[in-house]
PDB file of N, CA and C in Angstrom:
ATOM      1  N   UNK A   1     100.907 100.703  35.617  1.00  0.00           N
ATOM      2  CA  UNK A   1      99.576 100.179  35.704  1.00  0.00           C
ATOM      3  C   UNK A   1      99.516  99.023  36.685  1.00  0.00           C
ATOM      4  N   UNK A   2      98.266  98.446  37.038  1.00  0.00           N
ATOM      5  CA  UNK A   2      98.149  97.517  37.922  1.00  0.00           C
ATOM      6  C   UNK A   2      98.618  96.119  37.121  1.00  0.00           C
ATOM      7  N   UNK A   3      97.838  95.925  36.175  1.00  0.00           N
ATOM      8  CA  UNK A   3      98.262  94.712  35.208  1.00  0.00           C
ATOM      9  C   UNK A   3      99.409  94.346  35.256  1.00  0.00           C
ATOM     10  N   UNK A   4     100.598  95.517  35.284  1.00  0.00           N
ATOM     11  CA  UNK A   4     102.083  94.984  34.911  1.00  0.00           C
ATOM     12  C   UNK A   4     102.804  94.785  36.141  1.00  0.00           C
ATOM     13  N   UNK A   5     101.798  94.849  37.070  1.00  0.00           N
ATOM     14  CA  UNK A   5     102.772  94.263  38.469  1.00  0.00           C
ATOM     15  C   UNK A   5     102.804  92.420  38.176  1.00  0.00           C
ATOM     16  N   UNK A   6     104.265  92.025  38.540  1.00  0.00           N
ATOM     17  CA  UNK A   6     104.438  90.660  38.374  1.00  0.00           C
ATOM     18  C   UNK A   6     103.733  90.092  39.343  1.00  0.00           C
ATOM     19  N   UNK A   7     103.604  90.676  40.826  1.00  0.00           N
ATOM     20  CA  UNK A   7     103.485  90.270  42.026  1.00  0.00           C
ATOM     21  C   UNK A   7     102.448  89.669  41.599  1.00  0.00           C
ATOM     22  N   UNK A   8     101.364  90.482  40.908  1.00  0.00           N
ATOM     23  CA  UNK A   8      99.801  89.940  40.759  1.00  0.00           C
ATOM     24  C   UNK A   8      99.681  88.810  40.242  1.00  0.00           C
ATOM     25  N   UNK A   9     100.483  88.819  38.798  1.00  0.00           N
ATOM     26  CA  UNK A   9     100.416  87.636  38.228  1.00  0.00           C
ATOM     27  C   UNK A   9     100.647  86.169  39.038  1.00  0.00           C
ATOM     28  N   UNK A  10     101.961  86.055  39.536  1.00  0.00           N
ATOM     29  CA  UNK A  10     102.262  85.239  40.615  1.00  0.00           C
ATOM     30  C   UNK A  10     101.170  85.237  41.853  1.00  0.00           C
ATOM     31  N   UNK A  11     100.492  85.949  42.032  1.00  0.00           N
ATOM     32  CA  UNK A  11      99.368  85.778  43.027  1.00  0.00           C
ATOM     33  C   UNK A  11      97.971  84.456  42.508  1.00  0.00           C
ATOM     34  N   UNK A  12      97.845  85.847  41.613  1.00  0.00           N
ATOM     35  CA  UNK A  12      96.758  84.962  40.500  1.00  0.00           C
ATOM     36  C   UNK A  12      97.062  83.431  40.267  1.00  0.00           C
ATOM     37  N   UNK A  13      97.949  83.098  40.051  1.00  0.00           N
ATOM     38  CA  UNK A  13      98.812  81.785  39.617  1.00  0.00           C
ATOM     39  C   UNK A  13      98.761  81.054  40.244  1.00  0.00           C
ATOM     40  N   UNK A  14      99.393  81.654  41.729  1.00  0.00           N
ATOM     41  CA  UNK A  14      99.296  80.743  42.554  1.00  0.00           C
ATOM     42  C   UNK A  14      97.498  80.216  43.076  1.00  0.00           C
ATOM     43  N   UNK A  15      96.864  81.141  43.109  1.00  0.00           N
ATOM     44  CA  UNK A  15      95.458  80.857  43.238  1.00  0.00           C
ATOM     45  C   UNK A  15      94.815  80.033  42.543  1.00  0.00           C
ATOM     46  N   UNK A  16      95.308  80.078  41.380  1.00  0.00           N
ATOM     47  CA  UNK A  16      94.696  79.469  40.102  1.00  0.00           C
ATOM     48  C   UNK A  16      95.568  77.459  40.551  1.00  0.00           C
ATOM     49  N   UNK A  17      97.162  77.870  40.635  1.00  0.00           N
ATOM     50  CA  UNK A  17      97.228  76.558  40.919  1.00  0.00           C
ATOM     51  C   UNK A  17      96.876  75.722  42.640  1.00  0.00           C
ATOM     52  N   UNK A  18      96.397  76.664  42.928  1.00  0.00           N
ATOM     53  CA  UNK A  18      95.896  75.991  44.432  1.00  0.00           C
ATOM     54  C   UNK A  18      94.808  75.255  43.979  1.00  0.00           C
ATOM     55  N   UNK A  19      93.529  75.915  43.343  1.00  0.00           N
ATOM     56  CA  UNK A  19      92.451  75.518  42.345  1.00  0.00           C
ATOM     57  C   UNK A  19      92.672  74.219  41.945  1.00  0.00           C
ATOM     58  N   UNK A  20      93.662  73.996  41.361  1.00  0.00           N
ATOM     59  CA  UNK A  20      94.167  72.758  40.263  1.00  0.00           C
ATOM     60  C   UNK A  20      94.150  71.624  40.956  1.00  0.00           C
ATOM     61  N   UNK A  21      95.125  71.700  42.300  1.00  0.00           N
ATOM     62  CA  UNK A  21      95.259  70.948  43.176  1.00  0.00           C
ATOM     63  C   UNK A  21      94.499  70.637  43.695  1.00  0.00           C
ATOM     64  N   UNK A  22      93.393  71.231  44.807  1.00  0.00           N
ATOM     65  CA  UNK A  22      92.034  71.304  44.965  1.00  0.00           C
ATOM     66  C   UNK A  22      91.138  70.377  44.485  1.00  0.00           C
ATOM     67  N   UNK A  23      91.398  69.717  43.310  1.00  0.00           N
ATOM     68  CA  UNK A  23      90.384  68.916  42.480  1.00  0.00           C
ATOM     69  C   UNK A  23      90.533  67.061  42.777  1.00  0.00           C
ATOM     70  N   UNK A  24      92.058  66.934  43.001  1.00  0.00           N
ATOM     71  CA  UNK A  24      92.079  65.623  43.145  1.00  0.00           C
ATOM     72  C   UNK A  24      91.752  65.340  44.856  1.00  0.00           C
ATOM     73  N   UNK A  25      91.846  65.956  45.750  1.00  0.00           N
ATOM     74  CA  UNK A  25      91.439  65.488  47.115  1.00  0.00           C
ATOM     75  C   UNK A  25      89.982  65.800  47.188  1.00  0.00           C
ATOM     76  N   UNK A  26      88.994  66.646  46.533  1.00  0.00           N
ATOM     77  CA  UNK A  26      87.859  66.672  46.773  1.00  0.00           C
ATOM     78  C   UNK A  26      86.690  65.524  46.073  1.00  0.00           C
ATOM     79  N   UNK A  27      87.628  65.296  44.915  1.00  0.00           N
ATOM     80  CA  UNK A  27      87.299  64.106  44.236  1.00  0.00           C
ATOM     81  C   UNK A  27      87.510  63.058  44.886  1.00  0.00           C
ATOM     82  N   UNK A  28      88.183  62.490  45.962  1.00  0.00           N
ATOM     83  CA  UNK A  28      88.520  61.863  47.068  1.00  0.00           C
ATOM     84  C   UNK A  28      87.539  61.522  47.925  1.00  0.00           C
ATOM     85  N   UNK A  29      86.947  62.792  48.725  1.00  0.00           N
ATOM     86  CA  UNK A  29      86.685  63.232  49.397  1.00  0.00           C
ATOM     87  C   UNK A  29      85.150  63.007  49.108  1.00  0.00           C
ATOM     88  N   UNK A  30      84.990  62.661  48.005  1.00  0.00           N
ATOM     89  CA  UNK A  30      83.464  62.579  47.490  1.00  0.00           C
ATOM     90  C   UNK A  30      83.033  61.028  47.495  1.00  0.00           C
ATOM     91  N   UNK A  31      84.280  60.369  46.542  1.00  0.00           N
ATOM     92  CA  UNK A  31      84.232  59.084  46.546  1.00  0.00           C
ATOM     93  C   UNK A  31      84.083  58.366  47.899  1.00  0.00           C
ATOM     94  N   UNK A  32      85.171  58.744  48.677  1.00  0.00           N
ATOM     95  CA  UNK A  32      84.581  58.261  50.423  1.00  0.00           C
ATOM     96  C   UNK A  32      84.142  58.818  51.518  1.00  0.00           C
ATOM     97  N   UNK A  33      82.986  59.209  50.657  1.00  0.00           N
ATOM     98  CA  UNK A  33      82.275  59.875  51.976  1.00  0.00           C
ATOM     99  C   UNK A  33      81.531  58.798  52.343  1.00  0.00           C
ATOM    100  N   UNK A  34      80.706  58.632  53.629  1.00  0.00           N
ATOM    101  CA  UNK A  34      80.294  57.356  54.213  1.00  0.00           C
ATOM    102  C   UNK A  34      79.357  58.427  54.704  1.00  0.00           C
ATOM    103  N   UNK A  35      77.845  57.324  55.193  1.00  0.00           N
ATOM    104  CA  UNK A  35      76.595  57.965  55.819  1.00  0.00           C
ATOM    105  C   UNK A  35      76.991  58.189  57.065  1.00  0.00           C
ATOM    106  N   UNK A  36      78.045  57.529  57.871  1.00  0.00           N
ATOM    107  CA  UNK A  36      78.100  58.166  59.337  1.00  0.00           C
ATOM    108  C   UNK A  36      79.473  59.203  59.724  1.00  0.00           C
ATOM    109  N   UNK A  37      79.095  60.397  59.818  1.00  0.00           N
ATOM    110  CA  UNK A  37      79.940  61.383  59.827  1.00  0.00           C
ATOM    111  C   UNK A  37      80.913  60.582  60.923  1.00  0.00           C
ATOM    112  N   UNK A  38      80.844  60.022  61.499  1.00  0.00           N
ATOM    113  CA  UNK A  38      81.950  59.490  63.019  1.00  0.00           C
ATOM    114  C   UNK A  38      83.100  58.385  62.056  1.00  0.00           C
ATOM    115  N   UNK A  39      82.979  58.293  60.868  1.00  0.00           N
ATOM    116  CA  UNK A  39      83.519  56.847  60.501  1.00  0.00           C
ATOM    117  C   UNK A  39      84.812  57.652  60.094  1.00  0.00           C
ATOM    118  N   UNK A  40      86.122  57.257  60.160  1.00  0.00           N
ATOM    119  CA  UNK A  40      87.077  57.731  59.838  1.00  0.00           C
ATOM    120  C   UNK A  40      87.616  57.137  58.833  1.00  0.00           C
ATOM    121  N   UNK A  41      88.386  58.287  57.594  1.00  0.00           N
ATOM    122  CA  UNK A  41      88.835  57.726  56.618  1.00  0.00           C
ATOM    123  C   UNK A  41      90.125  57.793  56.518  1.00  0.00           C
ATOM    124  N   UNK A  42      90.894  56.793  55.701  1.00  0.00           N
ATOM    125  CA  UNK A  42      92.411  56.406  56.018  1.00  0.00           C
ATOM    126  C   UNK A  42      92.995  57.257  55.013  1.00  0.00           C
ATOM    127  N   UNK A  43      93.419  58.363  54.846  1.00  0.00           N
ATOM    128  CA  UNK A  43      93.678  59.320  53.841  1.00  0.00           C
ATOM    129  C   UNK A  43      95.037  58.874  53.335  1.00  0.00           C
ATOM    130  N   UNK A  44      94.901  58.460  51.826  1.00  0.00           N
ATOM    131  CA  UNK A  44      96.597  58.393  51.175  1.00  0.00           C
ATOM    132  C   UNK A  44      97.331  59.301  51.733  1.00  0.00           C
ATOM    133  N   UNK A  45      98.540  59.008  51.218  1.00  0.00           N
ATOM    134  CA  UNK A  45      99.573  59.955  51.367  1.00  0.00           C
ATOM    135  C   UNK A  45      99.939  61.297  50.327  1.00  0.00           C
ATOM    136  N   UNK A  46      99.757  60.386  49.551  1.00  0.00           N
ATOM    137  CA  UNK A  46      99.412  62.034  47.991  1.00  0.00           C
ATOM    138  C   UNK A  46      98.253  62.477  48.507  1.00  0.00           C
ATOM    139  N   UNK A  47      97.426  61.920  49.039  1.00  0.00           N
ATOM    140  CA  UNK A  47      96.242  63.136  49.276  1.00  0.00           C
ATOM    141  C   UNK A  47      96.402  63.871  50.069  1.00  0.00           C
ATOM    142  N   UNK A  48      97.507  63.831  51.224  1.00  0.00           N
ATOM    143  CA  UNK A  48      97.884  64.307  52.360  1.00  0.00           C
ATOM    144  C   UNK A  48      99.002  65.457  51.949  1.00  0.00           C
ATOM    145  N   UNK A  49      99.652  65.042  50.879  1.00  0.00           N
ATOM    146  CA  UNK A  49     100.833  65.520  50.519  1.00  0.00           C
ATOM    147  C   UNK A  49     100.042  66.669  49.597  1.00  0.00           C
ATOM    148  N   UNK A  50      99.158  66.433  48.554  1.00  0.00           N
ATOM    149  CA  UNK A  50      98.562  67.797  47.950  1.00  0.00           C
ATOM    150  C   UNK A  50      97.817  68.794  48.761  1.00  0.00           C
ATOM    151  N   UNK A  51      97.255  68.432  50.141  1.00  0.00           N
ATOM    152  CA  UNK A  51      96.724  69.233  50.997  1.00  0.00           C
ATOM    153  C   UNK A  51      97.692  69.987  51.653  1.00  0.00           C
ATOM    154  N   UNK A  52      98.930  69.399  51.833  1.00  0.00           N
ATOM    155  CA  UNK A  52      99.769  70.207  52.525  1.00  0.00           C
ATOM    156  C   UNK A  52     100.546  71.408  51.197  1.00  0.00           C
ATOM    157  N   UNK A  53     100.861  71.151  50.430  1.00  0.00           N
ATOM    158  CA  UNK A  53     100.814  71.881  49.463  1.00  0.00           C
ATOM    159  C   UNK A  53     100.434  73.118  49.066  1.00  0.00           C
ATOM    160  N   UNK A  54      99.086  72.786  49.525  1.00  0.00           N
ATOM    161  CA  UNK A  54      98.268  73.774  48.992  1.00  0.00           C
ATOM    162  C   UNK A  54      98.158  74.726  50.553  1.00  0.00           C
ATOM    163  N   UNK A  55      98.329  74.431  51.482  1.00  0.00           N
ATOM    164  CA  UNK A  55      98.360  75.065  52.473  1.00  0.00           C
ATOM    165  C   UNK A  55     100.026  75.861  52.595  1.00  0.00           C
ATOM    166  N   UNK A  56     100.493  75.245  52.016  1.00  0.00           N
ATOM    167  CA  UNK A  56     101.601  76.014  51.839  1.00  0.00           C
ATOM    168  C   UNK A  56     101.963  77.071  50.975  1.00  0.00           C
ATOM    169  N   UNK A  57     101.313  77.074  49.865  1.00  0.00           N
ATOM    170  CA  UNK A  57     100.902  77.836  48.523  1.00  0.00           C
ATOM    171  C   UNK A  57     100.130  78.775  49.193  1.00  0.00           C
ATOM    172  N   UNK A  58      98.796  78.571  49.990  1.00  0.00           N
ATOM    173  CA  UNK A  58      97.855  79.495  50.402  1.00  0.00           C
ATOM    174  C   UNK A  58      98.158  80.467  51.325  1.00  0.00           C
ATOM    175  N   UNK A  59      99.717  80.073  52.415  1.00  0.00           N
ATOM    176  CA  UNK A  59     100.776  81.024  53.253  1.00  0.00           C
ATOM    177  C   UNK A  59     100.842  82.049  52.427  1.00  0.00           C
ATOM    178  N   UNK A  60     101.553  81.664  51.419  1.00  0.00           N
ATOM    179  CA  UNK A  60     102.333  82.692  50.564  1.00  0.00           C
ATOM    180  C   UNK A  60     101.462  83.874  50.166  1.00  0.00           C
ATOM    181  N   UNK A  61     100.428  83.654  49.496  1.00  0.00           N
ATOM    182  CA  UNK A  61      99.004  84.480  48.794  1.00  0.00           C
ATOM    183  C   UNK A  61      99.022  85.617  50.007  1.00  0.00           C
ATOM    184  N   UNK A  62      98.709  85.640  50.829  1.00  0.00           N
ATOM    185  CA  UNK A  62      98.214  87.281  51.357  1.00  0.00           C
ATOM    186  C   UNK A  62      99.861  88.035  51.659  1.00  0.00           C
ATOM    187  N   UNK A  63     101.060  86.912  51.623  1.00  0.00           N
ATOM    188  CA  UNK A  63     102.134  88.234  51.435  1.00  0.00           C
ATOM    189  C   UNK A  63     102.454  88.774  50.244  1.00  0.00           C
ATOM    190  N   UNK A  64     101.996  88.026  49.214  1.00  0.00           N
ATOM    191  CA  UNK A  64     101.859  88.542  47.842  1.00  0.00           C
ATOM    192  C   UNK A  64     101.093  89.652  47.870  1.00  0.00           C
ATOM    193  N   UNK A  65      99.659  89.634  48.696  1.00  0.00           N
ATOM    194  CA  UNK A  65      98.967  90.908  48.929  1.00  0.00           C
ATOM    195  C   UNK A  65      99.333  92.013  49.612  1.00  0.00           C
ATOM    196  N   UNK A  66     100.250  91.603  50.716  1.00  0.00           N
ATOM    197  CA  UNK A  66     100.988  93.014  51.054  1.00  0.00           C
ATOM    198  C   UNK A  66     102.447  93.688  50.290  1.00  0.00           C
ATOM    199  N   UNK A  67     102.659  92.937  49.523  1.00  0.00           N
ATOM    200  CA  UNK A  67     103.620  93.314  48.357  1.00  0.00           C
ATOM    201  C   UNK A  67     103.091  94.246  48.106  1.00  0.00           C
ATOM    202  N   UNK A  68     102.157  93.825  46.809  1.00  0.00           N
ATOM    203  CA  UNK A  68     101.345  94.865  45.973  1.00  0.00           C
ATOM    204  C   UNK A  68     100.645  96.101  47.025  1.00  0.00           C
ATOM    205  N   UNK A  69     100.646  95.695  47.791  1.00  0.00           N
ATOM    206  CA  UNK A  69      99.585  96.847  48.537  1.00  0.00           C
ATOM    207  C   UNK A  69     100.717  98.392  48.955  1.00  0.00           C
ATOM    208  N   UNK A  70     102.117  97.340  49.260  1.00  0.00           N
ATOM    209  CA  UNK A  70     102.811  98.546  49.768  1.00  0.00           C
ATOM    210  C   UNK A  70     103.573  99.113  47.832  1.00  0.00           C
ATOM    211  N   UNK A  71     103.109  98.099  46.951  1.00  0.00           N
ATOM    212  CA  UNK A  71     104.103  99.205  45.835  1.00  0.00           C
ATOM    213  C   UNK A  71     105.209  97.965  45.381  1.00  0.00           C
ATOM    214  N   UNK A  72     105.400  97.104  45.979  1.00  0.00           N
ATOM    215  CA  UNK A  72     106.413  96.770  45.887  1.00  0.00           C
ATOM    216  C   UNK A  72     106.732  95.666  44.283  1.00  0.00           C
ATOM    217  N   UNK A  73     108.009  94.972  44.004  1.00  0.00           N
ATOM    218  CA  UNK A  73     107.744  94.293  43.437  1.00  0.00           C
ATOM    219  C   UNK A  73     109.265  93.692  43.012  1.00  0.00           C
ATOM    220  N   UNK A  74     108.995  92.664  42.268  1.00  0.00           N
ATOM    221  CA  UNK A  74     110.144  91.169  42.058  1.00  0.00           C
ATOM    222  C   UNK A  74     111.615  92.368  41.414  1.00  0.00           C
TER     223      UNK A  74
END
């Protein structure tokens, strides 16, 4: 069945924890926003560090999709 592919789960997961992550830089991102789009903001380093993260997490996701697509699995 589709359900019992692991690949998915680990897909899902990872999506789900990209999500998770997602929450503390936009919450950020809200707090300093400023009225003039030109003003630049001095971004922490954990905020820098969960963005990269998650861009790294988000690599992984579509080869998880060609896993499953060709059959394959853990």
């Amino acid at each position: 069945e589709f359900y019992d592919n692991p690949v998915l789960h680990v897909k899902v997961g990872l999506v789900v924890i990209i999500g998770i992550l997602s929450i503390w830089p936009t919450v950020f991102f809200i707090r300093n926003r400023k009225g003039d789009p030109t003003d630049v903001v001095n971004i922490p380093a954990h905020i820098r560090n969960i963005i990269a993260a998650e861009i790294i997490l988000l690599t992984i996701v579509p080869y998880l999709a060609v896993m499953m697509a060709h059959g394959l699995r853990f």
